[in-house]
N, C-alpha and C. Protein backbone atom coordinates (compact mmCIF):
# COMPACT_ATOMS: atom_id res chain seq x y z
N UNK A 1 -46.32 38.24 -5.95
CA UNK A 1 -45.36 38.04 -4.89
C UNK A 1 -45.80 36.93 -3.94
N UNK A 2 -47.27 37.07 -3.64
CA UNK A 2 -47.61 35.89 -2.83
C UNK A 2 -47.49 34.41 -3.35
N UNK A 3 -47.07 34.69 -4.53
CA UNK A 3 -47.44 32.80 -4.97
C UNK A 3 -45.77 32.74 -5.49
N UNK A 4 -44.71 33.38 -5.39
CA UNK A 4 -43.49 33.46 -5.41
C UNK A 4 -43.07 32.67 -3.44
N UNK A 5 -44.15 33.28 -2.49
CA UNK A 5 -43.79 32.92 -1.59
C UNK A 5 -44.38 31.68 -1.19
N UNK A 6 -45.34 31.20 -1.56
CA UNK A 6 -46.06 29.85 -1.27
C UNK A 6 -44.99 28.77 -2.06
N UNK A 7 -44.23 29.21 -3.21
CA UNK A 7 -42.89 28.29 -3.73
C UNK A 7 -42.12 28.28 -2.69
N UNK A 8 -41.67 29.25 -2.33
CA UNK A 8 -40.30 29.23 -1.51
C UNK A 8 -40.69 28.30 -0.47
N UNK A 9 -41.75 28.54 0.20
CA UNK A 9 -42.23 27.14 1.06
C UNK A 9 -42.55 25.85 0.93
N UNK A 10 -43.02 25.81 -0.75
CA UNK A 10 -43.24 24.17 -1.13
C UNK A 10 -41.78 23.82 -1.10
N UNK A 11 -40.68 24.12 -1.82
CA UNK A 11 -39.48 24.15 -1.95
C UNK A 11 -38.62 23.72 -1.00
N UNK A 12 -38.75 24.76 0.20
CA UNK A 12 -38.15 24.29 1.57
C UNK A 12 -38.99 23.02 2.16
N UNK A 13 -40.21 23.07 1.98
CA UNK A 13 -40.54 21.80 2.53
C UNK A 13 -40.28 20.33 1.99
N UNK A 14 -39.95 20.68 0.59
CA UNK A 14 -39.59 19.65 0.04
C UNK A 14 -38.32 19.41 0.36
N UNK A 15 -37.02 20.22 0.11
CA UNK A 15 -35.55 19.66 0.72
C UNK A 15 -35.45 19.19 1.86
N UNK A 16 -36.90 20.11 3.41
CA UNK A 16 -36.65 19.07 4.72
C UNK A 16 -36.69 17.75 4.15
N UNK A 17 -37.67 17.63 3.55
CA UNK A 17 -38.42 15.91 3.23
C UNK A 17 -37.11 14.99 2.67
N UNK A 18 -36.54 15.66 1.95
CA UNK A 18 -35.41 14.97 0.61
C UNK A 18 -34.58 15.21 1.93
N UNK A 19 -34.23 15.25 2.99
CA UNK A 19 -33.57 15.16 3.92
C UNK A 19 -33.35 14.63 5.16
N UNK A 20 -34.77 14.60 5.29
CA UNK A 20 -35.35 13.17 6.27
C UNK A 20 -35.37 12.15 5.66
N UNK A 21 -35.60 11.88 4.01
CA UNK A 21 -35.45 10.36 3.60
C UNK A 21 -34.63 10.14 3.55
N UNK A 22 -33.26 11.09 3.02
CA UNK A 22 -32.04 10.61 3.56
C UNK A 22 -31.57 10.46 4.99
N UNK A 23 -31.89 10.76 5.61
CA UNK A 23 -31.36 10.43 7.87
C UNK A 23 -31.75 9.34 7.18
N UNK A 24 -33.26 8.55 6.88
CA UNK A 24 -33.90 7.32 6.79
C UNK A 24 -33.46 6.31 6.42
N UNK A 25 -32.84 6.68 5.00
CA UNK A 25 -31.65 6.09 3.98
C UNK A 25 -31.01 5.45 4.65
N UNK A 26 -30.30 6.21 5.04
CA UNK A 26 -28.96 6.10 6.38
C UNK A 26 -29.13 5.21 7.15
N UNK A 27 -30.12 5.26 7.91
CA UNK A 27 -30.61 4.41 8.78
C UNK A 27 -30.66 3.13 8.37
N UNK A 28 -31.66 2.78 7.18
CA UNK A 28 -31.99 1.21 6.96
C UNK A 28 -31.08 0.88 6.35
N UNK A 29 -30.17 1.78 5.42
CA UNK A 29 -28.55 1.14 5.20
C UNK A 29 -27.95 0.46 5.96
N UNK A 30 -28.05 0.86 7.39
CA UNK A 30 -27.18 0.32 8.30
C UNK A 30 -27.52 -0.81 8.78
N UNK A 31 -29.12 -0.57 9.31
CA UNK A 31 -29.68 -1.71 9.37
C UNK A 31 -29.75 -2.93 8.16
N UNK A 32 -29.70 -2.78 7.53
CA UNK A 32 -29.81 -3.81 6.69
C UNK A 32 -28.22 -3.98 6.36
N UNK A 33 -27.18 -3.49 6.53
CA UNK A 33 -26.01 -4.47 6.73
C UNK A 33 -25.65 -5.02 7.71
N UNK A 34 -26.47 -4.69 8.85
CA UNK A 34 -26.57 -5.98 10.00
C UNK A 34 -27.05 -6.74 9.63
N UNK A 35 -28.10 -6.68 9.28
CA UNK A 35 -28.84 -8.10 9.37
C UNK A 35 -28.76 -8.61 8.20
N UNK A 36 -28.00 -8.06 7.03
CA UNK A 36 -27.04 -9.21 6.23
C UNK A 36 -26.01 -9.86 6.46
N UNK A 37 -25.31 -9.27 7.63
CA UNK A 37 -24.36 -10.02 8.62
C UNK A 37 -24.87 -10.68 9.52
N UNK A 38 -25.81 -10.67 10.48
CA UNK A 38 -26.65 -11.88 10.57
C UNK A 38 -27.09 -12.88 10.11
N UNK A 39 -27.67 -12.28 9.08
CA UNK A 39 -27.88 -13.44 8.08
C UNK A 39 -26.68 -14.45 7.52
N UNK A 40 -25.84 -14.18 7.76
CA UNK A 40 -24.49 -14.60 6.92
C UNK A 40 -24.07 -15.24 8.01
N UNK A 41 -24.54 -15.10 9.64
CA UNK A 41 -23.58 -15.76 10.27
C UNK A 41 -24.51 -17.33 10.82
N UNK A 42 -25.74 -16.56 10.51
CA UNK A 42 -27.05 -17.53 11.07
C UNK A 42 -26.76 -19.08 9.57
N UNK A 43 -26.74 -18.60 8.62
CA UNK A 43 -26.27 -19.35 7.18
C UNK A 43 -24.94 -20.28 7.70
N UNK A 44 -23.90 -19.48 7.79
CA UNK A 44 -22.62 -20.05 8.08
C UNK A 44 -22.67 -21.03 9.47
N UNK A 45 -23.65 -20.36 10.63
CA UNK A 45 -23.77 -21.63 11.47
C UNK A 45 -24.62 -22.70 11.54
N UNK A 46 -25.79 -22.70 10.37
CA UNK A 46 -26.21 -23.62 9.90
C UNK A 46 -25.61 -24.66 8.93
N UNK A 47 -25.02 -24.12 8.40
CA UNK A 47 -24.42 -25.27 7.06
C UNK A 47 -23.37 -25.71 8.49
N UNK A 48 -22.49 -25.40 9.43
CA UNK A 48 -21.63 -26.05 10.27
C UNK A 48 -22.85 -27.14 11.06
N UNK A 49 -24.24 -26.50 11.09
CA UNK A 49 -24.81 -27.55 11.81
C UNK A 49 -24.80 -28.54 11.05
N UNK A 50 -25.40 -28.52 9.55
CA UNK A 50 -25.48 -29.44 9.01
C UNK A 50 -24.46 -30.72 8.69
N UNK A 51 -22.98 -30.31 8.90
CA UNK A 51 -21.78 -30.67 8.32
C UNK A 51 -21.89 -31.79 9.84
N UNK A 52 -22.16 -31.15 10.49
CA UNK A 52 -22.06 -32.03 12.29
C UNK A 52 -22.97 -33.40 12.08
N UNK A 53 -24.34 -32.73 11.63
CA UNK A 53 -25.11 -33.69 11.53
C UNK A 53 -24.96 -35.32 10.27
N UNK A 54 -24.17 -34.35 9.41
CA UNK A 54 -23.68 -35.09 8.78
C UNK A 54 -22.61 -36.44 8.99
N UNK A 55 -21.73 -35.80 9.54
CA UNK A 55 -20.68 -36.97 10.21
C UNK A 55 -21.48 -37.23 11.11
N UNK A 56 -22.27 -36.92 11.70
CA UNK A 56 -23.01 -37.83 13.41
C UNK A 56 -23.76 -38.92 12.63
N UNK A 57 -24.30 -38.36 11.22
CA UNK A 57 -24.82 -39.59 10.72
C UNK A 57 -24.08 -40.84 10.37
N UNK A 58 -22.60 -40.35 9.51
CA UNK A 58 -21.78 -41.24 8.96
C UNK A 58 -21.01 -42.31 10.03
N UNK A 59 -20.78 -41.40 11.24
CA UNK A 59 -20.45 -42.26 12.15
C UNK A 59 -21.69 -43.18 12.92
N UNK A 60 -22.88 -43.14 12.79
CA UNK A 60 -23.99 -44.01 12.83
C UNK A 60 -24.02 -45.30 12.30
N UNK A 61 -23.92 -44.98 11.11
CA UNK A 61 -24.00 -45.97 10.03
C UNK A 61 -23.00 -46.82 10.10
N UNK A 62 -21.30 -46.49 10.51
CA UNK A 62 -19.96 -47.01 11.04
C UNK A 62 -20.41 -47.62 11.73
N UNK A 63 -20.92 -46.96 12.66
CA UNK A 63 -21.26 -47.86 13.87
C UNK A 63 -22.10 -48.98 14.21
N UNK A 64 -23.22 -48.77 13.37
CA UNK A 64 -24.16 -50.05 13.05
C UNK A 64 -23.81 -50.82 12.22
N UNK A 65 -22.72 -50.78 11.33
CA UNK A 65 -21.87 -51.86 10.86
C UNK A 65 -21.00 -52.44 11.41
N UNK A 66 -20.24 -51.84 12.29
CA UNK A 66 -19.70 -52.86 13.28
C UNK A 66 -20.20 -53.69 14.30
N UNK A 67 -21.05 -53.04 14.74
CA UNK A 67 -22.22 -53.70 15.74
C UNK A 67 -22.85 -55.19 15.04
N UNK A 68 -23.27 -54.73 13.84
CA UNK A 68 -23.88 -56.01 13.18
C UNK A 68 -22.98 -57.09 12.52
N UNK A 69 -21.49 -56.50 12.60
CA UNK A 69 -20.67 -57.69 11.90
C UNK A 69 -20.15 -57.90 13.59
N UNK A 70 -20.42 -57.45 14.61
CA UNK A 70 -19.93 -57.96 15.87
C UNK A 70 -21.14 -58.78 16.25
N UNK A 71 -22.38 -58.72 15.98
CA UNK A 71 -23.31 -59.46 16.29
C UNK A 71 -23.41 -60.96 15.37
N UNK A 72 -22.61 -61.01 13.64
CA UNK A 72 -22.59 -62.25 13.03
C UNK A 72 -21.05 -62.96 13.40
N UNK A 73 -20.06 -62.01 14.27
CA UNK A 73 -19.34 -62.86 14.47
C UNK A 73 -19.84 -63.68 16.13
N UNK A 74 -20.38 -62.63 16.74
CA UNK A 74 -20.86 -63.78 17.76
C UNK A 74 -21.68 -64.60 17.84
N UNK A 75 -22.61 -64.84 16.68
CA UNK A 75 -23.41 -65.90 16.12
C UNK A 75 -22.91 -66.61 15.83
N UNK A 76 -21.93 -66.31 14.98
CA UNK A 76 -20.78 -67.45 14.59
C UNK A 76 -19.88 -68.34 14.94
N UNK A 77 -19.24 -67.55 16.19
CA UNK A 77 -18.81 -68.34 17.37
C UNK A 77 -20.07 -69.01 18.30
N UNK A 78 -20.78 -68.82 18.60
CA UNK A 78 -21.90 -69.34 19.03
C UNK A 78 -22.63 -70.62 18.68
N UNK A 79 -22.60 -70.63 17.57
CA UNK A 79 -22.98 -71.74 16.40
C UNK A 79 -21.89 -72.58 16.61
N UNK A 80 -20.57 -71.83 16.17
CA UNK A 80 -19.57 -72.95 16.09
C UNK A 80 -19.36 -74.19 17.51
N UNK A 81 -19.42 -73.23 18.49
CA UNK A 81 -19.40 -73.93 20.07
C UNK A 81 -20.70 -75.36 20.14
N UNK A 82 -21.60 -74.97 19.57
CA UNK A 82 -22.96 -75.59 19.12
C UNK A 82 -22.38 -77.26 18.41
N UNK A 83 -22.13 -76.55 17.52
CA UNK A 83 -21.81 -77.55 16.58
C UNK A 83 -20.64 -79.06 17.30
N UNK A 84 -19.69 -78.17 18.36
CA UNK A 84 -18.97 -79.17 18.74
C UNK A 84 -18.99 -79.54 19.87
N UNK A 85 -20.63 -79.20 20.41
CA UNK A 85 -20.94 -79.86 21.83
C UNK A 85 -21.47 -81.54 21.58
């Protein structure tokens, strides 16, 4: 009878346990679909950074091409004035 009752207690102590890992379960389930939604939003506002940085570049490059064909046309006029002094 006594070792009928030392079961009944491994038993129960085992379903608390199988019952706290589930609360636990529960828990980092949740947590961890936050912070896969974090993750997803930290992702999504990076690639928008990148997309920014991207055109800030393209418009760089625009821009230092006009600059430098505004700098050979005023060489050019410059020269030309030159030429007919």
């Amino acid at each position: 009878m006594n070792t009928l009752k030392v079961l009944e207690e491994k038993v129960a102590t085992l379903i608390s346990r199988i019952k706290e890992l589930e609360a636990e379960n529960k828990i980092l389930t949740a947590e961890n679909t936050q912070l896969t939604a974090k993750l997803e939003s930290m992702e999504n506002s990076m690639l928008s950074d990148i997309q920014r940085i991207d055109a800030l570049d393209q418009e760089k490059a625009l821009t230092k091409m006009v600059v430098d064909d505004l700098i050979s046309s005023i060489d050019s006029i410059v020269e030309g004035n030159n030429d007919h002094e």
